[in-house]
Protein backbone atom coordinates (compact mmCIF):
# COMPACT_ATOMS: atom_id res chain seq x y z
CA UNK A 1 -6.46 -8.86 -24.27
CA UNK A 2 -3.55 -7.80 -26.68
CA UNK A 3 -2.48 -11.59 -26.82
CA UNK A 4 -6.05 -12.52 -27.94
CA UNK A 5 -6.74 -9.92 -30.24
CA UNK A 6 -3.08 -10.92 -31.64
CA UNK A 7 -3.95 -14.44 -32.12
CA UNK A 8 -7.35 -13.46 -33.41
CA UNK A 9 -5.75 -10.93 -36.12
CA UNK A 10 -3.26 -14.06 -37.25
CA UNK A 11 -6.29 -16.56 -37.68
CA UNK A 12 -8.22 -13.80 -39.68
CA UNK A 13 -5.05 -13.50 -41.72
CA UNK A 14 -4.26 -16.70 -42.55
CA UNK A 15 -6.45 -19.26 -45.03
CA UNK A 16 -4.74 -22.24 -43.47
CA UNK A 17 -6.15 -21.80 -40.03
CA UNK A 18 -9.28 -20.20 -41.10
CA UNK A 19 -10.33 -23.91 -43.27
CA UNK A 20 -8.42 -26.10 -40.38
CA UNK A 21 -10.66 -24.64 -37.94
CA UNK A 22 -13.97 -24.47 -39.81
CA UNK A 23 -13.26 -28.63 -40.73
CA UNK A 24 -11.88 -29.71 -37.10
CA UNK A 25 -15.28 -27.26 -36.03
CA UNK A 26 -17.24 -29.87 -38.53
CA UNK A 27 -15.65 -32.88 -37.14
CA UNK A 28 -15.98 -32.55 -33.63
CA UNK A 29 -19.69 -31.98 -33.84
CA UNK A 30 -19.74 -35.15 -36.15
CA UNK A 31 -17.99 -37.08 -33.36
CA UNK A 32 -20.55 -35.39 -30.60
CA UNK A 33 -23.19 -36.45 -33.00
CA UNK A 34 -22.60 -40.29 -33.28
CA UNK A 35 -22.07 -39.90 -29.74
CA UNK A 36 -25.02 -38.79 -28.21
CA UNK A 37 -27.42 -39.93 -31.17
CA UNK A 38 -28.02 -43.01 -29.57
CA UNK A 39 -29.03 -42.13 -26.54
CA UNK A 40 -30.95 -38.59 -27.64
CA UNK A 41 -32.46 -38.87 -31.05
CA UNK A 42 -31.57 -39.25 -34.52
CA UNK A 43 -31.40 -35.56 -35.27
CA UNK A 44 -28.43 -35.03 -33.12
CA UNK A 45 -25.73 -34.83 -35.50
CA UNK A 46 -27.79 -32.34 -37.55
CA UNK A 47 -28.39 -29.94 -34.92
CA UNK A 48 -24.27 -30.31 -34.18
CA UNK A 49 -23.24 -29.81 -37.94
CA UNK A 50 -25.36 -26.67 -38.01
CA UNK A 51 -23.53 -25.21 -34.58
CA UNK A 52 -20.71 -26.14 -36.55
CA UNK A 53 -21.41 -24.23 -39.66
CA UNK A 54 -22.82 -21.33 -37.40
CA UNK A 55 -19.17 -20.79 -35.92
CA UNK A 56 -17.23 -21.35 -39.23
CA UNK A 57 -19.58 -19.10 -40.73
CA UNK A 58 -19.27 -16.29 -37.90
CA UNK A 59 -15.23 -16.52 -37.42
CA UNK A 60 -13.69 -18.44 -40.24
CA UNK A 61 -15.71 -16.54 -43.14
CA UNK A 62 -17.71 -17.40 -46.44
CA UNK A 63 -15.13 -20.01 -47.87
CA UNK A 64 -14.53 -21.88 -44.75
CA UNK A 65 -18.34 -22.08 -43.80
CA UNK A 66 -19.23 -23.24 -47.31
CA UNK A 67 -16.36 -26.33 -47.16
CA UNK A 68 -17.88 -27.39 -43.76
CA UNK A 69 -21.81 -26.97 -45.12
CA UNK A 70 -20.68 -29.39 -48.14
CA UNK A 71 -18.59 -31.52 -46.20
CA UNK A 72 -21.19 -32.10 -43.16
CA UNK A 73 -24.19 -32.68 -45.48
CA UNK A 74 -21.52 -35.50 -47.41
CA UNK A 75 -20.58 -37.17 -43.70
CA UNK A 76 -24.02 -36.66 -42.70
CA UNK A 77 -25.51 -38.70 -45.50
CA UNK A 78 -22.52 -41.56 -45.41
CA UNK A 79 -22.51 -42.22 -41.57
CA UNK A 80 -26.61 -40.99 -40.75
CA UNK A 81 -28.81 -41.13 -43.54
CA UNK A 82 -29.42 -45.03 -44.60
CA UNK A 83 -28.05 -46.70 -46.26
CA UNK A 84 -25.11 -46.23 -44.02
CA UNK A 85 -21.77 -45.95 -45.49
CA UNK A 86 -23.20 -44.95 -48.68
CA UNK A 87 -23.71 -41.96 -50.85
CA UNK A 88 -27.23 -43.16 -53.00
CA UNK A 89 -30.36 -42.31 -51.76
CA UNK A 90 -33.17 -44.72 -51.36
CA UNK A 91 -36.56 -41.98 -51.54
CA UNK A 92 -37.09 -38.45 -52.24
CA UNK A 93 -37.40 -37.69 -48.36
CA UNK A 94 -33.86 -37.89 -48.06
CA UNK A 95 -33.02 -35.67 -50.83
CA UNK A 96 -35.72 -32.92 -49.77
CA UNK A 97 -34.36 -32.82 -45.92
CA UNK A 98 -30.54 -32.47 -46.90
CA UNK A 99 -31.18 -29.75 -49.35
CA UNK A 100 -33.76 -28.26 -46.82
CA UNK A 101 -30.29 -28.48 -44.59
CA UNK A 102 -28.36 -26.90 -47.27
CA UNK A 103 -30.18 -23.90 -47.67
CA UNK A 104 -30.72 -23.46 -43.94
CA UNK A 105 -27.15 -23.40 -43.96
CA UNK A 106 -26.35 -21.32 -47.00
CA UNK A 107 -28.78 -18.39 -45.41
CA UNK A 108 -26.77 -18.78 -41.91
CA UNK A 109 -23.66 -18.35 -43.65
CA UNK A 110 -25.18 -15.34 -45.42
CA UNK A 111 -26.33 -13.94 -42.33
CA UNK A 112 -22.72 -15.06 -40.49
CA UNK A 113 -20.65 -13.38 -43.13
CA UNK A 114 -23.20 -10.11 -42.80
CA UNK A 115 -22.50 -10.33 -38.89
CA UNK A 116 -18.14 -11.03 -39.64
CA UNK A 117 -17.98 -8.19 -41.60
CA UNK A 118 -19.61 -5.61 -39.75
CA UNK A 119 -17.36 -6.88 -36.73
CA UNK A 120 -14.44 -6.56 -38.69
CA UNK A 121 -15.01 -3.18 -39.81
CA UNK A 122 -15.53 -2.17 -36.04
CA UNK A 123 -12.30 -4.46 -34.96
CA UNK A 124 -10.56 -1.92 -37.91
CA UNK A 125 -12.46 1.24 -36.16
CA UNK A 126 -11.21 0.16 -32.56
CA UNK A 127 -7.64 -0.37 -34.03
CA UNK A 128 -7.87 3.25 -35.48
CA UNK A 129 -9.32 4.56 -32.13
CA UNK A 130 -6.43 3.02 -30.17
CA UNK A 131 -3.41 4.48 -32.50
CA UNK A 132 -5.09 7.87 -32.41
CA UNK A 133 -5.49 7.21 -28.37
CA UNK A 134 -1.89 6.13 -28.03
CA UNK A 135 -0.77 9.49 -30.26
CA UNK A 136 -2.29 12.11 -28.24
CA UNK A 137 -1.01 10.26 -24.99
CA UNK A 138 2.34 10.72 -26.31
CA UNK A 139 1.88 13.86 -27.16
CA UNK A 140 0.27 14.81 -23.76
CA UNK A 141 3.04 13.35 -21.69
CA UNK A 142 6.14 15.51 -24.15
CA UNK A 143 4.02 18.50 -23.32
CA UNK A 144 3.62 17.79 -19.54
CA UNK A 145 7.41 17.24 -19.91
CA UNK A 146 7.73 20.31 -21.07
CA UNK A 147 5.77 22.27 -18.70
CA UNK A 148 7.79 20.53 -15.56
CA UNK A 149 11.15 21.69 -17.20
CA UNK A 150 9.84 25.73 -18.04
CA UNK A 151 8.57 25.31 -14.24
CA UNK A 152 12.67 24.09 -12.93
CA UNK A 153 13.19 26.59 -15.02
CA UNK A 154 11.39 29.50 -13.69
CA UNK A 155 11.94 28.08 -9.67
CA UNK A 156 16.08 28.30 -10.68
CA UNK A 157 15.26 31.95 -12.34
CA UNK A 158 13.39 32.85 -9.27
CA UNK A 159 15.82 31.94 -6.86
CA UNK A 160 18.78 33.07 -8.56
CA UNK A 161 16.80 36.60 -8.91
CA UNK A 162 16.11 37.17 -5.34
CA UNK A 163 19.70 36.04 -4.53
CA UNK A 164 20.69 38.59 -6.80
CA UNK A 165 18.35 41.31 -4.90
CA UNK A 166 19.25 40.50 -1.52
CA UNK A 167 23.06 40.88 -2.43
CA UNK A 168 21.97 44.21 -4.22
CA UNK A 169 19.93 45.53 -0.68
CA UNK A 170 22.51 44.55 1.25
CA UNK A 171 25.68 45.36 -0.54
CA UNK A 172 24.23 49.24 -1.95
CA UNK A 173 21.14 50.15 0.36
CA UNK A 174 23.07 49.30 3.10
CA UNK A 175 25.98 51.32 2.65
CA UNK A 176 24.00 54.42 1.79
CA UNK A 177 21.74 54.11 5.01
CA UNK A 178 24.70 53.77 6.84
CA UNK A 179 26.39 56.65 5.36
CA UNK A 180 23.36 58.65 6.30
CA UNK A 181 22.80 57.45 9.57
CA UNK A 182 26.25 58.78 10.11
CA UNK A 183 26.11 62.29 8.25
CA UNK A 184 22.47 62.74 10.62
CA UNK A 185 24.62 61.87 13.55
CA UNK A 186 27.36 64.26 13.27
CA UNK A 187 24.45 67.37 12.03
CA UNK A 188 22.47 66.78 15.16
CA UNK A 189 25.77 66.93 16.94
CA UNK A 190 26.46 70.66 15.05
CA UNK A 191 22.99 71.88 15.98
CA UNK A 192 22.25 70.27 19.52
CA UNK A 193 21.42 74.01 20.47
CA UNK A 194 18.66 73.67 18.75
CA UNK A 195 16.23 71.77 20.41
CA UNK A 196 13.72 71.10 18.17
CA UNK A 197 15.99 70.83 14.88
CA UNK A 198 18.02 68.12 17.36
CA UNK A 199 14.83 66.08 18.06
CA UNK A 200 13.67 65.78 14.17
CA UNK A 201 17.68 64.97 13.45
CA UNK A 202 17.27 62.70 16.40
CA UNK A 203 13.74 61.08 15.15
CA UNK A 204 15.19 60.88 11.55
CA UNK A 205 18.29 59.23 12.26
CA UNK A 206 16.44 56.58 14.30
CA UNK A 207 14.26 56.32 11.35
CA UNK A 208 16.93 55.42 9.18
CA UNK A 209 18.00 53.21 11.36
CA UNK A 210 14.79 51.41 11.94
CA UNK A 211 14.43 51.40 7.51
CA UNK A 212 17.73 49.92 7.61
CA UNK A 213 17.31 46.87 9.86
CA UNK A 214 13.60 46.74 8.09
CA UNK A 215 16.36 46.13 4.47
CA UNK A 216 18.49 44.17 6.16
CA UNK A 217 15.35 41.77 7.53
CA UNK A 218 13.73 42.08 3.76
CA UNK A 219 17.66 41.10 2.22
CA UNK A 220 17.75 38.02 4.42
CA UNK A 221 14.18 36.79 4.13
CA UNK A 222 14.66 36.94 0.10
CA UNK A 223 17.81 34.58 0.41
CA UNK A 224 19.62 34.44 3.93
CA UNK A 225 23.39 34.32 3.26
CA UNK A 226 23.30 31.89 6.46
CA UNK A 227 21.63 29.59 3.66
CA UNK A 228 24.92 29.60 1.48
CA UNK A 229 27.44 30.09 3.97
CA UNK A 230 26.33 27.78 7.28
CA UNK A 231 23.91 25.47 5.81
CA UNK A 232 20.03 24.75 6.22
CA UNK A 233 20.21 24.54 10.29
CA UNK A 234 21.72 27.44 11.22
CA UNK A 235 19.35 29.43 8.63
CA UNK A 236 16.21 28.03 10.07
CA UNK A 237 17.06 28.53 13.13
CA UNK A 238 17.44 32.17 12.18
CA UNK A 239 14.58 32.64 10.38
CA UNK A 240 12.47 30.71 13.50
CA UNK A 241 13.79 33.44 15.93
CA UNK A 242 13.16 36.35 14.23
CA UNK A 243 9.71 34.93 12.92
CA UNK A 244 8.46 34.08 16.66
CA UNK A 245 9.75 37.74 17.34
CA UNK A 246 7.33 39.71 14.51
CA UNK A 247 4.41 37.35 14.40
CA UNK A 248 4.18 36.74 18.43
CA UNK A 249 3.75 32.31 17.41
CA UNK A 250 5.97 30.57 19.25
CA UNK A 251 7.76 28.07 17.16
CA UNK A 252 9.34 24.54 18.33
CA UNK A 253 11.92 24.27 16.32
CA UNK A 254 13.21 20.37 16.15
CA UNK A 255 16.53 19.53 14.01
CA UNK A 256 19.26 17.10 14.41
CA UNK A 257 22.37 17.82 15.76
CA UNK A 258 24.38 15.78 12.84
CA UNK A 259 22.12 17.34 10.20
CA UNK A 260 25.21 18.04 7.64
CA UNK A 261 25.02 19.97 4.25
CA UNK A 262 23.18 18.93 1.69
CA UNK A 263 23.10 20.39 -1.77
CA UNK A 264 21.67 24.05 -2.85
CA UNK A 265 18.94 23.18 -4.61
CA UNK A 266 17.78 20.70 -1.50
CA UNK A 267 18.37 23.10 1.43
CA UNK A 268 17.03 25.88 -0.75
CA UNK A 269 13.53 24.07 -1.08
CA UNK A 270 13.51 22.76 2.72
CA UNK A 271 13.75 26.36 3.78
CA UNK A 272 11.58 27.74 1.27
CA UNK A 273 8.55 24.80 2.30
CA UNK A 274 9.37 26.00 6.05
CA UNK A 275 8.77 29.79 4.99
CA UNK A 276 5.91 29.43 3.49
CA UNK A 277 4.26 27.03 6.13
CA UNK A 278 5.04 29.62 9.14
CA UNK A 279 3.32 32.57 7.17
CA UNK A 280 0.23 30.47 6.19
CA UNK A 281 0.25 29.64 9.88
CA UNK A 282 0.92 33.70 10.78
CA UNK A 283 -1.74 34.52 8.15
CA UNK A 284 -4.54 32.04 8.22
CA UNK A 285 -4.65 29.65 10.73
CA UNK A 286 -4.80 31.90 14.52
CA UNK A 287 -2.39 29.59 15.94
CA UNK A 288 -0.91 30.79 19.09
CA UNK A 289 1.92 27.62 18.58
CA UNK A 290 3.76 25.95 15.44
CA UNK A 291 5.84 23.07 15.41
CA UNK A 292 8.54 22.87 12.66
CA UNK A 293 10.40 19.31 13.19
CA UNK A 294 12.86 18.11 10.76
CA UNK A 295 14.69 14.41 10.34
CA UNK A 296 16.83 12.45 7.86
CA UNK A 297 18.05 9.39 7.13
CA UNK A 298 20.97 7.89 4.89
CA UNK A 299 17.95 8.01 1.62
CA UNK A 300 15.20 11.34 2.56
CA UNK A 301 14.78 14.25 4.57
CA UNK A 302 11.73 14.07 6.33
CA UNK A 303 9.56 17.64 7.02
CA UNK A 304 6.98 18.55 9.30
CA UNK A 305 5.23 21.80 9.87
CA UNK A 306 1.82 21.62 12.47
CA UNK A 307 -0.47 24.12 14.03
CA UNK A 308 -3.75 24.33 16.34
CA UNK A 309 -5.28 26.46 14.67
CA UNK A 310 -8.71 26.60 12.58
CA UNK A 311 -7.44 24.01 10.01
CA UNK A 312 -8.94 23.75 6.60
CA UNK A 313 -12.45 22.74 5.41
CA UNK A 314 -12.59 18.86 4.69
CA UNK A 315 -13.50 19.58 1.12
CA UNK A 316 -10.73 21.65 0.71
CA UNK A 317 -8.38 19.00 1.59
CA UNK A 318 -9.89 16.49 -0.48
CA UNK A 319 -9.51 18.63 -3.08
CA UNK A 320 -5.78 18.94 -2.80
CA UNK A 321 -5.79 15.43 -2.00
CA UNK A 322 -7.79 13.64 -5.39
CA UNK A 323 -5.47 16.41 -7.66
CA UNK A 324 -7.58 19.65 -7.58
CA UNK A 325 -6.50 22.94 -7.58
CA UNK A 326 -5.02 24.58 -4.22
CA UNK A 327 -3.92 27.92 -3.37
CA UNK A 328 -1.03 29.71 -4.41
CA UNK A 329 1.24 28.69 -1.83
CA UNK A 330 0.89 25.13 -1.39
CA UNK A 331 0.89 24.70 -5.43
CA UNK A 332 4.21 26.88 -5.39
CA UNK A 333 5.79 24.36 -2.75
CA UNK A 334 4.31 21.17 -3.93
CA UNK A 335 6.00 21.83 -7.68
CA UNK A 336 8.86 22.85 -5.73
CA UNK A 337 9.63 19.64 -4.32
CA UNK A 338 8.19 17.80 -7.24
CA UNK A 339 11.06 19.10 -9.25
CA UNK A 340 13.57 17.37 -6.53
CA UNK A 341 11.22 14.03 -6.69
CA UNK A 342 9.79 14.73 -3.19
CA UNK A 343 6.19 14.91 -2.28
CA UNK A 344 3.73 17.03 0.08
CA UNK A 345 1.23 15.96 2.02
CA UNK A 346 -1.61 18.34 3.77
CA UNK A 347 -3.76 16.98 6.25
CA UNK A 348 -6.37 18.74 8.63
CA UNK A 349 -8.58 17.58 10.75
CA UNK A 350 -10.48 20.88 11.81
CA UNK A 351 -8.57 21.75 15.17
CA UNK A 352 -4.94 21.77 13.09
CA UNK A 353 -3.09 21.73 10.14
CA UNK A 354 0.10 19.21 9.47
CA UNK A 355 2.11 19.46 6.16
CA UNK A 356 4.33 16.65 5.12
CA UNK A 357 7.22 17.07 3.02
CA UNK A 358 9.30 13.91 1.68
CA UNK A 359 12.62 14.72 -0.18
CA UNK A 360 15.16 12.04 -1.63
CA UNK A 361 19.09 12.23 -0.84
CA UNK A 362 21.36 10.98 -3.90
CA UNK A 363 24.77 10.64 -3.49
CA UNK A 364 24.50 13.46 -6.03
CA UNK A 365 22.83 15.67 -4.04
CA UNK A 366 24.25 14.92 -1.01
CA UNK A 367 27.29 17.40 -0.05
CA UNK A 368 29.62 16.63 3.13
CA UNK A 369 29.55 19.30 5.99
């Protein structure tokens, strides 16, 4: 199409081409005229001309189409009309049917240059339609630029901040329960006497100790320093044990012995897809099992996450799959991989839920072990 319109836009533009075509349009039907006259009838090369004049008239314009009326009625009447090879008439018939021609032609023109302007002034509308079109595509793609960088942005921010929190917990909480734990210890050791002030030292101090394993659990879930310090293995395998030991799922946890380190950004958003996936399982799904298997090779890590559970309504899923809007959590990890050039994939088939999760490795990204 663009090399058509092109070629179109250089024709309309250029006199030359527009009177070369309209006479090489008035020749060939000449030529197809003598040709077939013979064998067809006499009128032949009129009906021709008049085609011809019809298409100079429609796409060469009002100049063209009136040099290919004048010069069809002249070869007409040399080469058709007798006396052959000849401009004089010989009767008043003659003269009548050519400028009966003539003026059938001078109203198709009229009616041809009616028809090429009004298509030109929609060709000119259509241009002006497209170069609006082609702005506001480039302006919808800079914003949708924009929006995937504020959303980098605000994963980094979010990350960083509960980094920050968990190092807070740990590092000040901590201490201070642990400080308590010990003052309670050495009271209900000063007033054992008393039985019942012993017991409620006794009950608090294993309260304390109970809040402080519950901060310790919180501190690690936000950002376990097993994440920063031993890699993405080590912290799943962590966060696998202690989530088969509060949610009561038992988890089959698959990963590669030669797994490596990869970079922070990477291992942060494999762990963070895992996390999520267990506690949609834990919340939603009733699945007594999960699955969690993970692979690479020299270019992707590969992610899996399944269940047996109640899996999610069809429409649901086709939903998520044709672009529509899904919940929360799965929009949360999708744009989190998205941001790495990875992709998620959700599939259920009503007895089970598998997510996908497809993340490159660039030498960039990739960090030695």
């Amino acid at each position: 199409m663009p090399n058509e319109t092109s070629l179109a836009t250089q024709i309309r533009n250029n006199s030359v081409w527009r009177y070369g075509i309209a006479l090489l349009a008035t020749a060939v039907a000449l030529w197809i005229g003598g040709w077939l006259s013979p064998a067809l009838s006499s009128h032949v090369p009129y009906v021709a001309v008049f085609i011809a004049i019809a298409i100079s008239a429609l796409y060469c314009g009002l100049g063209p189409s009136l040099v290919s009326s004048l010069v069809g009625v002249v070869a007409l009447k040399y080469w058709f009309v007798p006396p052959l090879h000849a401009l004089n008439f010989v009767n008043t018939r003659q003269i009548l049917g050519l400028c009966a021609f003539l003026a059938a032609s001078a109203i198709l023109i009229f009616i041809g240059e009616l028809s090429r302007r009004e298509n030109m002034r929609l060709l000119r509308a259509q241009e002006s339609l497209e170069d609006r079109v082609k702005q506001r595509t480039c302006e919808l793609q800079v914003a949708n630029q924009n929006l995937r960088e504020l959303s980098a942005r605000l994963m980094q921010l979010q990350d960083d901040e509960r980094r920050r929190i968990a190092r807070e917990l740990h590092d000040s909480i901590g201490q201070l329960c642990a400080a308590l734990a010990m003052n309670l210890t050495t009271v209900g050791a000063d007033i054992e006497r008393l039985a019942k002030t012993a017991k409620a030292i006794s009950d608090s101090a294993a309260l304390v100790q109970e809040m402080n394993r519950e901060v310790r659990t919180i501190s690690y879930l936000l950002h376990p320093p097993l994440l920063d310090e031993s890699g993405l293995a080590s912290a799943l395998r962590w966060y696998v044990d202690g989530f088969s030991e509060r949610s009561k799922i038992r988890v089959d946890l698959d990963i590669p012995e030669d797994l490596g380190r990869f970079s922070q950004e990477l291992e942060t958003a494999v762990f963070r897809t895992v996390q999520e996936c267990l506690t949609n399982i834990h919340r939603h799904s009733g699945s007594p099992v999960a699955r969690v298997r993970l692979a690479h090779s020299d270019s992707e890590i590969y992610l899996a996450v399944e269940d047996e559970g109640s899996g999610i309504a069809a429409e649901k899923v086709d939903a998520m799959a044709s672009g529509g809007t899904p919940g929360v959590g799965i929009r949360g990890m999708r744009e989190r991989l998205r941001q790495l050039n990875g992709d998620l994939q959700v599939r259920s088939d009503g007895t089970g839920t598998r997510v996908e999760a497809r993340l490159p490795i660039s030498t960039a990204t990739n960090v030695a072990a």
